[in-house]
N, C-alpha and C. Protein backbone atom coordinates (compact mmCIF):
# COMPACT_ATOMS: atom_id res chain seq x y z
N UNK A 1 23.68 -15.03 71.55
CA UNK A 1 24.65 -14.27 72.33
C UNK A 1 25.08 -13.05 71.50
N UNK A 2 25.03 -11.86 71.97
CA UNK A 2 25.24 -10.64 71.58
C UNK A 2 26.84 -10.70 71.19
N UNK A 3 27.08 -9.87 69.85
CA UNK A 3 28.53 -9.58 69.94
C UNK A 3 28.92 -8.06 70.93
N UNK A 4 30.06 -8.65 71.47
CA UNK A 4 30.91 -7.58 71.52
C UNK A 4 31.37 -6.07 71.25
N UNK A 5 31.28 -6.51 69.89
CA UNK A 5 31.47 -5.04 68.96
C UNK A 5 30.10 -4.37 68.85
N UNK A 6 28.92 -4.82 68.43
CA UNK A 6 27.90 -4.09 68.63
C UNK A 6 27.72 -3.31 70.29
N UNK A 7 28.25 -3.85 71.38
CA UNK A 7 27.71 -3.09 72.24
C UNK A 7 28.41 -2.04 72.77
N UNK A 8 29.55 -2.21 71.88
CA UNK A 8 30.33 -0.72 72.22
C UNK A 8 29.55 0.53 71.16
N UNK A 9 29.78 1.36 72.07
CA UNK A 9 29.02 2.95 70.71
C UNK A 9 30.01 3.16 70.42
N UNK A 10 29.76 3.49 69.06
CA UNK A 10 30.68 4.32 67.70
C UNK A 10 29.90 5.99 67.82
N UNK A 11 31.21 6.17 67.93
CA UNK A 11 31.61 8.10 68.29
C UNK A 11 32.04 8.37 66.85
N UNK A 12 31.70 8.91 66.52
CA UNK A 12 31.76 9.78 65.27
C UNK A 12 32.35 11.23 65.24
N UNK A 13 33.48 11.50 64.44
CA UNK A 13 34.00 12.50 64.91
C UNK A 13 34.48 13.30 63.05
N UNK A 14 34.79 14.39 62.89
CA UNK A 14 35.22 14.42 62.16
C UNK A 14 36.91 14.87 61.56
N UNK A 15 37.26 14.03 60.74
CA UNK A 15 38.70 14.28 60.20
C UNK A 15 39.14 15.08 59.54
N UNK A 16 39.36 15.54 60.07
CA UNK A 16 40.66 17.04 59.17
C UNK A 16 41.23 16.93 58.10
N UNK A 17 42.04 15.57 57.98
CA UNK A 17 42.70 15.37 57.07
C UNK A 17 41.85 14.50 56.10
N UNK A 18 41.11 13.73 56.56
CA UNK A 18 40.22 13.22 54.84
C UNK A 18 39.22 13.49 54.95
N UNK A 19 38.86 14.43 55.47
CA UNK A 19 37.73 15.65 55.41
C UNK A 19 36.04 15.43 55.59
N UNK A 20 36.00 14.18 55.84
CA UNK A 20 35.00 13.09 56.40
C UNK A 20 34.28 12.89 57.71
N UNK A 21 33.74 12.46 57.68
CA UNK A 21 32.60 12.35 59.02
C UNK A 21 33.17 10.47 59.68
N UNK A 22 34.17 9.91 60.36
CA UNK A 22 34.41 8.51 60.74
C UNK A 22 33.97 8.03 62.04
N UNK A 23 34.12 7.07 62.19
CA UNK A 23 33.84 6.44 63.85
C UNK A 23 35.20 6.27 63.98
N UNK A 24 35.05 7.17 65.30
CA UNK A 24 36.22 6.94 66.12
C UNK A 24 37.19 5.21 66.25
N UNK A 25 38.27 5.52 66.25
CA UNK A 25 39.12 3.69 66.30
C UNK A 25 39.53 4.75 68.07
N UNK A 26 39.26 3.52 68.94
CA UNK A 26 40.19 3.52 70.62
C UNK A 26 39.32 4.86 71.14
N UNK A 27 38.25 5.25 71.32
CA UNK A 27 37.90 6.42 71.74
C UNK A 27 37.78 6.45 73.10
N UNK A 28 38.37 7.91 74.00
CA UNK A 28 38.76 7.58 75.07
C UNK A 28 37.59 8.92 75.75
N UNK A 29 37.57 8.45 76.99
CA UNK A 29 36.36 9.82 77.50
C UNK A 29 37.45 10.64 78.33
N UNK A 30 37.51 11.91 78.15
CA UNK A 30 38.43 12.54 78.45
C UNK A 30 37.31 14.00 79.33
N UNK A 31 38.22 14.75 80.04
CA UNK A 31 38.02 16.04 80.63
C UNK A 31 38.83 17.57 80.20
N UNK A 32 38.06 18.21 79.79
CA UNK A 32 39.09 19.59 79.57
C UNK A 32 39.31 20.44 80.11
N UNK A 33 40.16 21.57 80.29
CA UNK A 33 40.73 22.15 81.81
C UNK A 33 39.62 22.84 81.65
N UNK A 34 38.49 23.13 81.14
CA UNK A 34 37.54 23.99 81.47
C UNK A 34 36.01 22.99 82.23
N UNK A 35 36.59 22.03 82.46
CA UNK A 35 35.63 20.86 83.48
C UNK A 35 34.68 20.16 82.37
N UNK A 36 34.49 20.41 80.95
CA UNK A 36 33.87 19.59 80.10
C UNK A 36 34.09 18.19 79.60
N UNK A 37 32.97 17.49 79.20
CA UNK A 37 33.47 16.15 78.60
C UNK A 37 34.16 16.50 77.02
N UNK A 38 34.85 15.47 76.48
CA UNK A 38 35.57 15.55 75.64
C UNK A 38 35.51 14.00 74.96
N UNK A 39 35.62 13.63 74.23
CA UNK A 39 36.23 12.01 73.31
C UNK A 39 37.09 12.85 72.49
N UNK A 40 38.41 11.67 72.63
CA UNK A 40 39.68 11.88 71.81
C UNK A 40 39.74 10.54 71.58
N UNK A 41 40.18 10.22 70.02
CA UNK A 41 40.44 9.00 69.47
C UNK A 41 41.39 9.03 68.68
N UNK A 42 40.98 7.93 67.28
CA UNK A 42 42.30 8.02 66.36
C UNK A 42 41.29 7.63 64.86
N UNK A 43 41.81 8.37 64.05
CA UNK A 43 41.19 7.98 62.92
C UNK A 43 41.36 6.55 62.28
N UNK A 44 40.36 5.85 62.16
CA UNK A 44 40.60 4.55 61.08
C UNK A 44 41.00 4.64 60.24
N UNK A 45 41.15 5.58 59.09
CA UNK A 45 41.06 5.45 57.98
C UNK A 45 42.82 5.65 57.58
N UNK A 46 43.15 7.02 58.33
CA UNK A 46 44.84 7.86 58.20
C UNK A 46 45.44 7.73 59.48
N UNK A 47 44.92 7.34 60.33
CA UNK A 47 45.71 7.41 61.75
C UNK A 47 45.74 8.32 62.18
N UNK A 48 45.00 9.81 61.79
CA UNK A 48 45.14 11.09 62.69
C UNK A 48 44.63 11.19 63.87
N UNK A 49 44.88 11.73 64.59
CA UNK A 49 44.30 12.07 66.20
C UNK A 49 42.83 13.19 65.71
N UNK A 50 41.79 12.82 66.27
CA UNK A 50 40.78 13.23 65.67
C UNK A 50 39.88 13.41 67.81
N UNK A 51 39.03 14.58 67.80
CA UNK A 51 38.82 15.07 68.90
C UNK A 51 37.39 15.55 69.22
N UNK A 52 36.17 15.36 69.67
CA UNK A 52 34.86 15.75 69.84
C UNK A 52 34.88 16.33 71.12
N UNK A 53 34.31 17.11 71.12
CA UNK A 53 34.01 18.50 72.27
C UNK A 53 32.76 17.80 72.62
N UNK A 54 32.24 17.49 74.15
CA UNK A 54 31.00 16.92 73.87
C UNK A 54 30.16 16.12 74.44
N UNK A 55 31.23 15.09 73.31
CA UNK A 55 30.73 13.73 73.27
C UNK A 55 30.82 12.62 74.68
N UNK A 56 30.16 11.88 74.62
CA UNK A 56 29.91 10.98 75.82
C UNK A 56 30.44 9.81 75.35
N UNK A 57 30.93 8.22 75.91
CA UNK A 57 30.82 7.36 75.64
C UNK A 57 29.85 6.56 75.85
């Protein structure tokens, strides 16, 4: 039986503040007023709000 956690995708985004490349923690699929996809999450590591232009779930 497959886990769980493997079948979610890890979004990778990068952090501002520890200047790093992380997988997104809670990543949400979002829209921007210009009709694009977007992922907004939260950093694992510092808790910053961390944001991909883009990205898909």
């Amino acid at each position: 039986m497959p886990d769980q956690k493997q079948d979610e995708k890890q979004v990778e985004a990068y952090c501002v503040k520890c200047k790093a490349k992380r997988a997104m923690k809670d990543p949400q699929q979002i829209k921007m007023k210009n009709g694009k996809p977007a992922v907004t999450g939260t950093c694992p590591n510092c808790g910053t709000k961390m944001f991909r232009i883009g990205g898909v779930i």
